[in-house]
Protein backbone atom coordinates (compact mmCIF):
# COMPACT_ATOMS: atom_id res chain seq x y z
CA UNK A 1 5.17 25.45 4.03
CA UNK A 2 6.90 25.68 7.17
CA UNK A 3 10.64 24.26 6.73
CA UNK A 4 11.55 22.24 10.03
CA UNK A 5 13.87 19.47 10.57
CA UNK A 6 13.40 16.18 8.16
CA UNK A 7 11.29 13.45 9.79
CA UNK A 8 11.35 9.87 9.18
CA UNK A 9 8.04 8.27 9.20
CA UNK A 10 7.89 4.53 10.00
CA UNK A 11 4.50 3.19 10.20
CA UNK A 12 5.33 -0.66 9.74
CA UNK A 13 8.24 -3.01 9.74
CA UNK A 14 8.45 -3.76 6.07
CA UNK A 15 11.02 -5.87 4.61
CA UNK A 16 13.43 -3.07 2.53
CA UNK A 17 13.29 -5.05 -0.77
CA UNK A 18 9.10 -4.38 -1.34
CA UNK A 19 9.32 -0.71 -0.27
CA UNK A 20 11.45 2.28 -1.41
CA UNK A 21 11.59 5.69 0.79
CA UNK A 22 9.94 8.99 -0.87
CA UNK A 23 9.99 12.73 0.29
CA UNK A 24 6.57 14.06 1.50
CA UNK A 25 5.29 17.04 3.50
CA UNK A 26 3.39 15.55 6.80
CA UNK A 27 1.51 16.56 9.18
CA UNK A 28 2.45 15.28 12.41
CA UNK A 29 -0.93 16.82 14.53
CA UNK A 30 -4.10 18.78 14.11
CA UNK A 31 -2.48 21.75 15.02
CA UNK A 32 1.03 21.46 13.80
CA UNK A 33 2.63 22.87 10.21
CA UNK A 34 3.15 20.37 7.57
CA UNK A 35 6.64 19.72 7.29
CA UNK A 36 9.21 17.83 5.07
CA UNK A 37 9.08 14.24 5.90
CA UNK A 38 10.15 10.57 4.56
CA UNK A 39 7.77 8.04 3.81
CA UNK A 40 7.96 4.93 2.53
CA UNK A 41 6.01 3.75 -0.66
CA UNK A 42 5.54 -0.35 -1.72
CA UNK A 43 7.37 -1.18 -5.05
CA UNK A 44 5.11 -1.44 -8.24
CA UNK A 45 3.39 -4.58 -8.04
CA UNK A 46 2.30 -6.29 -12.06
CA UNK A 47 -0.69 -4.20 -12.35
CA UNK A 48 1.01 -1.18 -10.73
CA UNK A 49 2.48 1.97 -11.77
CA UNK A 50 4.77 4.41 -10.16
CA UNK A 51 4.36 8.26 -10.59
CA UNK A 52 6.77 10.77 -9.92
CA UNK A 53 4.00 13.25 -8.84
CA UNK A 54 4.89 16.48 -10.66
CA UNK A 55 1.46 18.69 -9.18
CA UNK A 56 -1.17 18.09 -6.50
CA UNK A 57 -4.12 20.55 -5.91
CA UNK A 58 -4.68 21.85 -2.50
CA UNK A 59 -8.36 20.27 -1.63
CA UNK A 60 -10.37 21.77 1.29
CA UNK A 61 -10.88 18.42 1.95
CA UNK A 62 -7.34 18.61 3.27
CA UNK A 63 -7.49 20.68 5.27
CA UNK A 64 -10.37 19.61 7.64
CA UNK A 65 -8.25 16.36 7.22
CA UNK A 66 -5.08 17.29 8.36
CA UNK A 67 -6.93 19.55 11.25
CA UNK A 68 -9.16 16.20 12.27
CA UNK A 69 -11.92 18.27 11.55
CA UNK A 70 -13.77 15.19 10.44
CA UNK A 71 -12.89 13.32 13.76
CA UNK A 72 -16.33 12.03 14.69
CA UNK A 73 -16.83 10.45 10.95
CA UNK A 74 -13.15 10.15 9.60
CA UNK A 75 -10.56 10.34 12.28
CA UNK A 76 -7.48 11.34 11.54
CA UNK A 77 -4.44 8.97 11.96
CA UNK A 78 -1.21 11.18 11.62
CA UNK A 79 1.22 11.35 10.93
CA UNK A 80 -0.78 12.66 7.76
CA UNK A 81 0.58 12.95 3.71
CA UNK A 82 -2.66 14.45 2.22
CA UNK A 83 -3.28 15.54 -1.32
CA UNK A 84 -5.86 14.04 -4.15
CA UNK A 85 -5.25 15.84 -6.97
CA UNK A 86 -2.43 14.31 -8.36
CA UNK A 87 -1.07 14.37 -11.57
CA UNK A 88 2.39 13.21 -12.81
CA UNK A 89 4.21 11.45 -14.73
CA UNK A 90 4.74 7.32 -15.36
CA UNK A 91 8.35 6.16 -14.26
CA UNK A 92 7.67 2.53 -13.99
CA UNK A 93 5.23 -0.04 -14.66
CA UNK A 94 4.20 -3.24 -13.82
CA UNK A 95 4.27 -6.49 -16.81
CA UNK A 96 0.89 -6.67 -16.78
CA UNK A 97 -0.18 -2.79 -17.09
CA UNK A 98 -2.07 -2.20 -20.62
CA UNK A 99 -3.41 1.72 -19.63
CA UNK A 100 0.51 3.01 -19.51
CA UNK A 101 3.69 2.90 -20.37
CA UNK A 102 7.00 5.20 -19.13
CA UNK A 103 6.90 8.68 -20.09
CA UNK A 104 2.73 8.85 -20.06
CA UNK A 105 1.34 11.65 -17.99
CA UNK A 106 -1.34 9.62 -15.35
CA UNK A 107 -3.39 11.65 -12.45
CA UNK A 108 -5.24 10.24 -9.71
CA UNK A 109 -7.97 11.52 -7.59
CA UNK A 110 -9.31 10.96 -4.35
CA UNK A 111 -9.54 6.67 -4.49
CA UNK A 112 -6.58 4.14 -4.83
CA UNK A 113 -8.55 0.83 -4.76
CA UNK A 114 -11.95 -1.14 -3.81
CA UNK A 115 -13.29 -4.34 -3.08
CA UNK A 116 -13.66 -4.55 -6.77
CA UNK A 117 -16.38 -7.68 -6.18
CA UNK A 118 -19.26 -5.71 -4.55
CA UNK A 119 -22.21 -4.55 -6.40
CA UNK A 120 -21.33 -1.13 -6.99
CA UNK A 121 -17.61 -2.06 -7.87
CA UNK A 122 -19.09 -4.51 -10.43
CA UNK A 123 -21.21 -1.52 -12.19
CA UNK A 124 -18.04 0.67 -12.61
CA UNK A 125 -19.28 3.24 -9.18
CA UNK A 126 -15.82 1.82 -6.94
CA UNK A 127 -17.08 5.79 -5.33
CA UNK A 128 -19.55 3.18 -3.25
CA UNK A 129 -17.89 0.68 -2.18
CA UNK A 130 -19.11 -1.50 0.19
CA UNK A 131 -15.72 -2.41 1.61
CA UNK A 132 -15.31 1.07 1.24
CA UNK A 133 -13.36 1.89 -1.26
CA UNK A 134 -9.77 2.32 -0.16
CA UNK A 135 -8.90 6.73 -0.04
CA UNK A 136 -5.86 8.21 -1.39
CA UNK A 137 -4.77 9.17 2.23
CA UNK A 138 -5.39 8.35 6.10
CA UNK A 139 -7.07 4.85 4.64
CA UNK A 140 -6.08 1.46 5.75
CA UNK A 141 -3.30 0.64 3.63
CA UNK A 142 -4.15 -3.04 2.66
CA UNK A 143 -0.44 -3.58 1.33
CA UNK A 144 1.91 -2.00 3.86
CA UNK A 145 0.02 -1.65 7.23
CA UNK A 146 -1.05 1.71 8.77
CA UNK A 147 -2.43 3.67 6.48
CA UNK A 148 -2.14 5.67 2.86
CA UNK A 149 -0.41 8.57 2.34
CA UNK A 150 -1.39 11.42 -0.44
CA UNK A 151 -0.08 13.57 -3.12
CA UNK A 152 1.95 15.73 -1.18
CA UNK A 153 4.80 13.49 -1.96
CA UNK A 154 7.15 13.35 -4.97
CA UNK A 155 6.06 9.86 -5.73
CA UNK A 156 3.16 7.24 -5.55
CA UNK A 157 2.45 3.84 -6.23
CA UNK A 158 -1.10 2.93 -7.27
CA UNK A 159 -3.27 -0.47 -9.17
CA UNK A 160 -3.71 1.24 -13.13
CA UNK A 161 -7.41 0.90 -12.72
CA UNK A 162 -7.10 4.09 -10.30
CA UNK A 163 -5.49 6.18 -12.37
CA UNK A 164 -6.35 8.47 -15.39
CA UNK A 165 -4.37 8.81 -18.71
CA UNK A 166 -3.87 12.87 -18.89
CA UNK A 167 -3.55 14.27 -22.70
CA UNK A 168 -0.20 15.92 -23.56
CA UNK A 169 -2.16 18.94 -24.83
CA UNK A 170 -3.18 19.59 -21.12
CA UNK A 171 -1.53 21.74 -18.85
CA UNK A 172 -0.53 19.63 -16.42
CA UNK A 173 -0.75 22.84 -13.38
CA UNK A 174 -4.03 23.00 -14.24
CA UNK A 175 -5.57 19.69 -14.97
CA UNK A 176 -4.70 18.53 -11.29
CA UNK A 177 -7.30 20.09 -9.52
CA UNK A 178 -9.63 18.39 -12.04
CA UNK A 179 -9.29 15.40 -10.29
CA UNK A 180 -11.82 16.65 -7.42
CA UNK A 181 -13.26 20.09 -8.34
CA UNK A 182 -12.92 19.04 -11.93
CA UNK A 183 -15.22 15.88 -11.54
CA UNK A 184 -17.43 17.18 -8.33
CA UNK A 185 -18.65 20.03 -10.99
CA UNK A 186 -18.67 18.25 -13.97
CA UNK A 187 -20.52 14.84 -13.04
CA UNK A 188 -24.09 16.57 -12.29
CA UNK A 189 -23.58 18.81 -15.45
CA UNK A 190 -23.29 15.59 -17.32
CA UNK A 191 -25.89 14.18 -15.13
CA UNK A 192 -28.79 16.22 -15.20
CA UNK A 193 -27.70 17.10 -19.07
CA UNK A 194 -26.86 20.81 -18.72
CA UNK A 195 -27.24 22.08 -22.07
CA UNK A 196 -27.23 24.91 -24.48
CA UNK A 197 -30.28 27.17 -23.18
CA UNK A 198 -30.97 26.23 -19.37
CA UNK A 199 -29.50 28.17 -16.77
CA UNK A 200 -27.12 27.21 -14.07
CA UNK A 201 -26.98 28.84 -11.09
CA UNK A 202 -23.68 28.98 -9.56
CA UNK A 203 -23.66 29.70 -5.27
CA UNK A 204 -19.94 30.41 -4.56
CA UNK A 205 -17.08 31.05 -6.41
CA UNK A 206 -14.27 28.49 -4.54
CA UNK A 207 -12.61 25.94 -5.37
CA UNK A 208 -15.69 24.14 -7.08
CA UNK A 209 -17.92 27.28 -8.38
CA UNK A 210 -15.04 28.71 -10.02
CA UNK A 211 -15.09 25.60 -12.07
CA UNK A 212 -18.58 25.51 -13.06
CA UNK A 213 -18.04 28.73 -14.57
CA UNK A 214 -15.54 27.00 -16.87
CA UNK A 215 -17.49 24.13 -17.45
CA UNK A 216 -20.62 25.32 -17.98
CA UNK A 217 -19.80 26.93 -21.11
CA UNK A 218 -17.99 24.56 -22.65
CA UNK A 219 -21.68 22.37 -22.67
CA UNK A 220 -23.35 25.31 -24.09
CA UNK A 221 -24.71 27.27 -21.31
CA UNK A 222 -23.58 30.89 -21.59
CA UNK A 223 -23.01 32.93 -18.11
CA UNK A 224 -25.66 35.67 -17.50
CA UNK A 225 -25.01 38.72 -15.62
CA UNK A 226 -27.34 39.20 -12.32
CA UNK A 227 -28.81 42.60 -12.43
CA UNK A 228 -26.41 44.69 -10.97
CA UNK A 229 -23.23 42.74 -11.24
CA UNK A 230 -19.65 44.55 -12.04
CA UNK A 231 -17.37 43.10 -14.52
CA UNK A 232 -15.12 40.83 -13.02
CA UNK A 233 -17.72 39.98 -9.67
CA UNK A 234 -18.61 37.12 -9.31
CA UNK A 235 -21.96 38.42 -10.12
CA UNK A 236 -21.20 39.59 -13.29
CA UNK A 237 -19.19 36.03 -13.75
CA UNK A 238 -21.71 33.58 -12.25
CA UNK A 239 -24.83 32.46 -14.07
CA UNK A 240 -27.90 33.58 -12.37
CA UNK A 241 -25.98 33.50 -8.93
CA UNK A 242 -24.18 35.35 -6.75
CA UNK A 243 -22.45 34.64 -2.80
CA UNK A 244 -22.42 38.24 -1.42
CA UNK A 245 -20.63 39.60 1.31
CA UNK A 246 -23.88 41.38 2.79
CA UNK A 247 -26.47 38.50 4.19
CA UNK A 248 -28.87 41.06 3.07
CA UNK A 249 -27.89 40.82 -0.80
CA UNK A 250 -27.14 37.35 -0.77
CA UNK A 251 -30.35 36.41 0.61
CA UNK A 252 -32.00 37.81 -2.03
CA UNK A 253 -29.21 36.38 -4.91
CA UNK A 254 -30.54 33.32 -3.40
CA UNK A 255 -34.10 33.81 -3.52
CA UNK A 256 -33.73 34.91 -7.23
CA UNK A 257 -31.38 31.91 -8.25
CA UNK A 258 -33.64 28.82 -7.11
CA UNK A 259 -36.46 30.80 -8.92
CA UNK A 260 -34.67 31.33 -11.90
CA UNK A 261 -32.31 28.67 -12.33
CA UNK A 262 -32.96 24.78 -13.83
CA UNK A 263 -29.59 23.56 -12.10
CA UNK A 264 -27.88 24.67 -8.82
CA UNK A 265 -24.27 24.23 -7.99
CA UNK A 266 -23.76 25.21 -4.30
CA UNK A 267 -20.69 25.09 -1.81
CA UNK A 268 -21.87 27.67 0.42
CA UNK A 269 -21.62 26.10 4.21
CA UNK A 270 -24.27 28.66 5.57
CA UNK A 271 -26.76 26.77 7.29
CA UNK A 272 -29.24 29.65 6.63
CA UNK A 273 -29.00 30.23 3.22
CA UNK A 274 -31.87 29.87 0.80
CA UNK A 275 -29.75 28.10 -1.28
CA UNK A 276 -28.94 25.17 1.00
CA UNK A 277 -30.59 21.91 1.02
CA UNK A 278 -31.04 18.60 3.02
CA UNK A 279 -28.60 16.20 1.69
CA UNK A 280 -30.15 13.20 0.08
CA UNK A 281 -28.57 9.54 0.40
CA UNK A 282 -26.69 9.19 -2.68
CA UNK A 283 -27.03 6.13 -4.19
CA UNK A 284 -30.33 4.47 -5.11
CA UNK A 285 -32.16 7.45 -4.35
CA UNK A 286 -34.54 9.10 -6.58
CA UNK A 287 -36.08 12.30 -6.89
CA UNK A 288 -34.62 16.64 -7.54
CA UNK A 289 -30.80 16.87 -5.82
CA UNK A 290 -30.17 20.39 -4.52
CA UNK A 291 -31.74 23.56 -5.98
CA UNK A 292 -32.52 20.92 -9.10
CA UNK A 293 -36.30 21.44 -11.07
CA UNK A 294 -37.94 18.96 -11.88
CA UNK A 295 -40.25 20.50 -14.78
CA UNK A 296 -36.75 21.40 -16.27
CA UNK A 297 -34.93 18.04 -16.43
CA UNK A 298 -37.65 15.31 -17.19
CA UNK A 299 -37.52 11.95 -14.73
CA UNK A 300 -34.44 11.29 -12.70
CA UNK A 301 -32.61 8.46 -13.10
CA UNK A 302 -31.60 5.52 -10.23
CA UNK A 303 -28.22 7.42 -9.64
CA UNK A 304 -27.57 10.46 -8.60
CA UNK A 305 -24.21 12.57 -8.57
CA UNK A 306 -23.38 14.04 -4.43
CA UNK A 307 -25.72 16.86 -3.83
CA UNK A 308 -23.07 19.21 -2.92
CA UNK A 309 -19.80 19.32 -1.28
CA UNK A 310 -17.51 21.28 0.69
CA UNK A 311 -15.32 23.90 -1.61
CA UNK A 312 -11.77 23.10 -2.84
CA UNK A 313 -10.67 26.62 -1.68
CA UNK A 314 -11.27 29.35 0.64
């Protein structure tokens, strides 16, 4: 990141007492460098804890983001902390917190709060939100004014119900990007009940295909080589799947993997290729998702994980 001079971000008059100031990196443009900045973070409330945020992953989501890339659907209000794929560790929390205590590692993905009384909030999917649910950054910030601010911070403030208890054994490096990639892989795995025997084909190998090819074995289903693969390409790495450089070859890697494969996991933004698919609304919607079989998976249920998404990395 681009050192420049430190930057004091004031979004609303808050009374000193409630808040307490914390470093961040900020965007102050769509075309400007994230630099070091100050913030200001709400004190831990009773259901509250506060994180000193030890990793965040760099989401692709951040970058359109940060860039306003999103502008027409999800403007963006800068300055701009981004970052939802947090994970750190438990410095204080609130009387009434049950989930953690001091010292606990806790992560936290891409949602700080909902409306918690609509009907997807009452059946545990807060992802739906009527209200809408309230984002980890560039959201209206229902306790301070203006608007949330991410990961890229050294500390955060967020209701225990939005945050995950993270195993000691764990890396802590690597479980952050778990948070999105992690869960945007392995919800229609555990949706469509990938299991020991069916292929997955795997269109991509970012930010989110690199980890269905961790995933995927770790539920039984082995990686096969595509005829012609080299050790070590993705093609030799990817089950049934490949994202060539040449059109030509990936074209036909496509062609082969929706013929071939019961399950495909794509991130490939190519409007042309074979392996894309109309989006499908999300919730209450029935019927195959993208690339999915129907013969191979038996009747789909009323919910449905995203259909794809935009890759965590170039």
């Amino acid at each position: 990141m681009t050192e420049m001079t430190k930057t004091t971000l004031v979004e609303v008059d808050v009374p000193a007492g409630n808040t307490y100031e914390a470093k961040a990196y900020a965007a102050s443009g769509a075309r400007s460098p994230l630099a070091p900045a100050t913030i200001r973070r709400r004190t831990p409330g009773p259901q509250d804890v506060q994180i000193d945020v030890l990793f965040c992953g760099i989401c692709h989501s951040d970058l359109h983001q940060v860039r306003n890339e999103w502008q027409k659907v999800m403007p963006t209000v800068y300055p701009c902390v981004a970052g939802h794929e947090i994970l750190g560790r438990v410095t204080k929390a609130g009387g009434a917190v049950r989930k953690f205590k001091e010292g606990d590692l806790a992560a936290v993905g891409c949602m700080v709060d909902s409306c918690r009384t609509c009907s997807a909030c009452r059946e545990g999917l807060e992802q739906f939100c009527e209200g809408p649910a309230t984002f980890t950054y560039n959201a209206p910030d229902k306790h301070l004014g203006g608007v949330t601010y991410g990961g890229y911070s050294d500390s955060l403030v967020v209701d225990e119900a939005f945050a995950l208890r993270v195993s000691d054994r764990l890396d802590p490096a690597g479980a952050a990007p778990l948070l999105c990639a992690g869960i945007t892989t392995f919800s229609p795995l555990k949706r469509w009940n990938v299991r020991k025997g069916q292929k997955l084909g795997v269109v991509g190998l970012g930010g989110l295909g690199h980890m269905d090819v961790k995933l995927a074995p770790a539920r039984g289903n082995p990686h096969e080589k595509e005829p012609g693969g080299r050790p070590g390409t993705p093609s030799a790495l990817c089950g049934r799947g490949l994202r060539a450089s040449d059109p030509r070859r990936d074209q036909g890697a496509g062609r082969r993997l929706l013929a071939g494969a019961g399950l495909v996991s794509s991130e490939v933004e190519d409007p042309t290729s074979p392996c894309r698919r109309r989006s499908t609304r999300w919730r209450g919607s029935a019927g195959p998702r993208l690339g999915h079989s129907p013969a191979s998976s038996g009747s789909p249920g009323r919910r449905a994980s995203p259909p794809r998404c935009t890759a965590t990395s170039p």
